[in-house]
Protein backbone atom coordinates (compact mmCIF):
# COMPACT_ATOMS: atom_id res chain seq x y z
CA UNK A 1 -51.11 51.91 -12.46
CA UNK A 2 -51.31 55.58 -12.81
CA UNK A 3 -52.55 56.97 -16.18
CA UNK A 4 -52.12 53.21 -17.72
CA UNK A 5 -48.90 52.97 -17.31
CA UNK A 6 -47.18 50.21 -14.52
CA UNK A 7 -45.82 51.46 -11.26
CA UNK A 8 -42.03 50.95 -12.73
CA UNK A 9 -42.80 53.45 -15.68
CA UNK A 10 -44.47 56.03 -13.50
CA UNK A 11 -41.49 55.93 -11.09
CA UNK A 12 -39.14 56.09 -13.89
CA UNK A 13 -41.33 59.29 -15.08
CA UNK A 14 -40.94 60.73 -11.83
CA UNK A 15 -37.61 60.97 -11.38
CA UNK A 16 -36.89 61.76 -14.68
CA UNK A 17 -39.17 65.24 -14.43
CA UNK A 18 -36.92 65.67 -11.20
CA UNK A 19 -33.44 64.92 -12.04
CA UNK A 20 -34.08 67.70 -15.25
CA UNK A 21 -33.25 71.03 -14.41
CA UNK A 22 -32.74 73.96 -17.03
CA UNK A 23 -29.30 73.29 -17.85
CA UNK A 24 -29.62 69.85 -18.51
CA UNK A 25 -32.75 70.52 -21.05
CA UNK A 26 -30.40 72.42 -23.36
CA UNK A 27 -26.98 70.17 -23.00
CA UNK A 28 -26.95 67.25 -25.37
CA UNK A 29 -27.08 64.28 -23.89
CA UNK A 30 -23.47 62.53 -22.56
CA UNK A 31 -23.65 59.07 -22.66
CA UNK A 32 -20.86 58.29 -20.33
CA UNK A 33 -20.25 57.25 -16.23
CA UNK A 34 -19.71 60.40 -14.14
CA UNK A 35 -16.59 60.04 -12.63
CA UNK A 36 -14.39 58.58 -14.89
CA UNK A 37 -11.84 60.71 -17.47
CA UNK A 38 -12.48 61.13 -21.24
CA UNK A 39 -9.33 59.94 -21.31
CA UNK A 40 -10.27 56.04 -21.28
CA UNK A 41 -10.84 55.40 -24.74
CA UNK A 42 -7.64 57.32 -25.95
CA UNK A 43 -5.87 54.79 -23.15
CA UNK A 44 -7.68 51.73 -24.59
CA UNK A 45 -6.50 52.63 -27.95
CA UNK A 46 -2.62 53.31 -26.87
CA UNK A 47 -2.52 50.20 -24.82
CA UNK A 48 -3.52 48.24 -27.98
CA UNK A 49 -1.03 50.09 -29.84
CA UNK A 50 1.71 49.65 -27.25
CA UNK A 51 0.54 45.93 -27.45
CA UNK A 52 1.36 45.84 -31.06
CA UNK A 53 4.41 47.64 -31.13
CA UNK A 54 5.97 44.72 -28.63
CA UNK A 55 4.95 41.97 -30.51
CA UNK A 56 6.18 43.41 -33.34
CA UNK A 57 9.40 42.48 -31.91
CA UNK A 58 8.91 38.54 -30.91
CA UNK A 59 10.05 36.33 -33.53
CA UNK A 60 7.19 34.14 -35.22
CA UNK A 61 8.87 31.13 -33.68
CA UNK A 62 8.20 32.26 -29.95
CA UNK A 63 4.30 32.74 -31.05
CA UNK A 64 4.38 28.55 -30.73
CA UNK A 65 3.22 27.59 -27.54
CA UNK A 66 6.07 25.50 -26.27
CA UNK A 67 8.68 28.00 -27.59
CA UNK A 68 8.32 31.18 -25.26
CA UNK A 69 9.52 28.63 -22.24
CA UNK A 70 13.27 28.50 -24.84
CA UNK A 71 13.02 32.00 -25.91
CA UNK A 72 13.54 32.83 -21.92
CA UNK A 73 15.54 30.19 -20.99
CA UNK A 74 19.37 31.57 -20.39
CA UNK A 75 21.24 28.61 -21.86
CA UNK A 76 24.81 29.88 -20.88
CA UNK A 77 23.65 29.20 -17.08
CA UNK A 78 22.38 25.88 -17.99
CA UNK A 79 25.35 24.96 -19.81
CA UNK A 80 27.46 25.88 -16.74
CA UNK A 81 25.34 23.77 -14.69
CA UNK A 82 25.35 20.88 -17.10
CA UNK A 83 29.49 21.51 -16.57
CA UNK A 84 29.86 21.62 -13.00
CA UNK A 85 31.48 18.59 -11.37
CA UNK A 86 28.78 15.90 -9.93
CA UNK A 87 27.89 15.19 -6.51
CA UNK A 88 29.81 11.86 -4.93
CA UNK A 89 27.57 8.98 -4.87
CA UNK A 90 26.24 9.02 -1.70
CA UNK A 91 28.13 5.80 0.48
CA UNK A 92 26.36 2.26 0.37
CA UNK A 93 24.23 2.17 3.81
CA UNK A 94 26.04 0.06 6.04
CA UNK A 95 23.36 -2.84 8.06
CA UNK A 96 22.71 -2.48 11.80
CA UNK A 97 23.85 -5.23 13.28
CA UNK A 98 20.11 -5.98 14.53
CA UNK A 99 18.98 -6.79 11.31
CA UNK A 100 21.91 -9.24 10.95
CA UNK A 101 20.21 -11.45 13.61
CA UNK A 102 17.39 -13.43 12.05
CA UNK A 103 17.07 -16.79 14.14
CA UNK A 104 14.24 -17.14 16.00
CA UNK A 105 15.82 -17.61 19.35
CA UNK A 106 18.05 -14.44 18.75
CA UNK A 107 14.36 -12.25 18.07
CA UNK A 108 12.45 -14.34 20.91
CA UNK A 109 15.29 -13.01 23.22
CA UNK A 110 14.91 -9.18 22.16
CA UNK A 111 11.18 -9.39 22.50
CA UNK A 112 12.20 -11.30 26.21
CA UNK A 113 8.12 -12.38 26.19
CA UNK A 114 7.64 -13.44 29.90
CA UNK A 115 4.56 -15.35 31.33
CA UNK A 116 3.74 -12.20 33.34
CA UNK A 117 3.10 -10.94 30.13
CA UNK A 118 -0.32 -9.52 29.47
CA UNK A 119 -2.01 -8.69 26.03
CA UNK A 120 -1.24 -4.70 26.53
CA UNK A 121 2.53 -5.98 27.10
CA UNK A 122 2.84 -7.99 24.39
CA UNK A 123 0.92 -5.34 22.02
CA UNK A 124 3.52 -2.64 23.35
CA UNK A 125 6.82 -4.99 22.45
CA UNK A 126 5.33 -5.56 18.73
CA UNK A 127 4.95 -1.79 18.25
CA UNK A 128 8.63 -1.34 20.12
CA UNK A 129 9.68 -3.97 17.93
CA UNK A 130 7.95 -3.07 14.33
CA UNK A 131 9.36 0.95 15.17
CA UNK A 132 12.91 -0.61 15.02
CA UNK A 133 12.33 -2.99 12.46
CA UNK A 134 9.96 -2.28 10.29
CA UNK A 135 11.12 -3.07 6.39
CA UNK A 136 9.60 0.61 5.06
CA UNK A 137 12.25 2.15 8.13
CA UNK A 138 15.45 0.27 6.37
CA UNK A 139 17.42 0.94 3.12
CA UNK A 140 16.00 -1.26 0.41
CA UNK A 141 18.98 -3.64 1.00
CA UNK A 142 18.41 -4.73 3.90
CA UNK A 143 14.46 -5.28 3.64
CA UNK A 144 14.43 -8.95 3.44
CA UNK A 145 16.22 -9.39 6.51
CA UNK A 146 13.69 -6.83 7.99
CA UNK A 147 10.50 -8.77 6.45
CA UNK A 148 12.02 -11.97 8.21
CA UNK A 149 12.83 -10.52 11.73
CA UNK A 150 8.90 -8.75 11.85
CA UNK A 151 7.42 -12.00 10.76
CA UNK A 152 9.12 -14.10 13.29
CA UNK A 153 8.94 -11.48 15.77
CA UNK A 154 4.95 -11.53 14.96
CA UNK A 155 4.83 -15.04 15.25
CA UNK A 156 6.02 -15.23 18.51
CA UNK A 157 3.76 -12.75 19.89
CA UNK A 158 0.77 -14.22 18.41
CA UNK A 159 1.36 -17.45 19.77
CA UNK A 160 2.16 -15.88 22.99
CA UNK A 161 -0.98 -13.93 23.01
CA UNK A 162 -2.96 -17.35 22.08
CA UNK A 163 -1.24 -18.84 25.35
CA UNK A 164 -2.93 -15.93 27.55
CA UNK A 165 -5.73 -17.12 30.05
CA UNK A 166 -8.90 -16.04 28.41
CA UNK A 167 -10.73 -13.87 30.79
């Protein structure tokens, strides 16, 4: 502390007794940022105005929240799309004729599970099986027949997995 005041103040003295120089002793002080125009507050100001002027113009009903989404909606384009003719119906999905065959003897020969068949085999012919057949890969009319063929189909390659030597 220098002369009892704190380090900050003193510094603060300092370069206050060095920034002063003759012509700044006699200028009133300017209280704004060097660089910018004098110009701001005039723009602030006609901004405002400018901001005024347009609203002037908006009808009280557009001020409502929902209504400025109407107020710029073009309802003559609307209209014409409302007008236009429809899209066909797309055509009823036709079944593959895989999912028409549901009898377990008809599945167990598409899997064609062998006795040389191994655990990695089997686990191959269920994924092989459940990519062809899955119910979420089929239109929604034909899922039941899907559900049925990948239950049988896992059936018959659990119990062929439960026949495998244990090693």
């Amino acid at each position: 502390m220098l002369f009892g005041q704190s380090v900050f103040q003193s510094v603060l003295e300092r370069l206050k007794a060095e920034g002063e120089t003759d012509e700044d002793a006699g200028a009133p002080a300017v209280h704004r940022v060097s660089g910018l125009g004098t110009g701001l507050a005039f723009d602030v100001m006609a901004f405002d105005v400018m901001a005024f002027d347009v609203m002037e113009d908006v009808s009280t009903a557009s001020q409502r929240v929902g209504q400025a989404y109407f107020d710029n909606l073009d309802l003559d384009a609307a209209a014409a799309i409302a007008e236009a003719p429809a899209a066909a119906p797309p055509p009823e999905p036709v079944m593959p004729d895989h999912l028409a065959r549901i009898a377990p003897e008809e599945i167990a020969a598409e899997l064609a599970i062998a006795a040389a068949d191994t655990q990695q085999t089997l686990n191959e012919k269920r994924r092989a099986f459940a990519k062809a057949n899955h119910p979420d890969g089929v239109p929604e009319l034909f899922r039941d027949n899907a559900n049925r063929r990948m239950m049988i189909a896992n059936l018959l390659i659990d119990e062929a997995m439960r026949r495998l030597p244990h090693s």
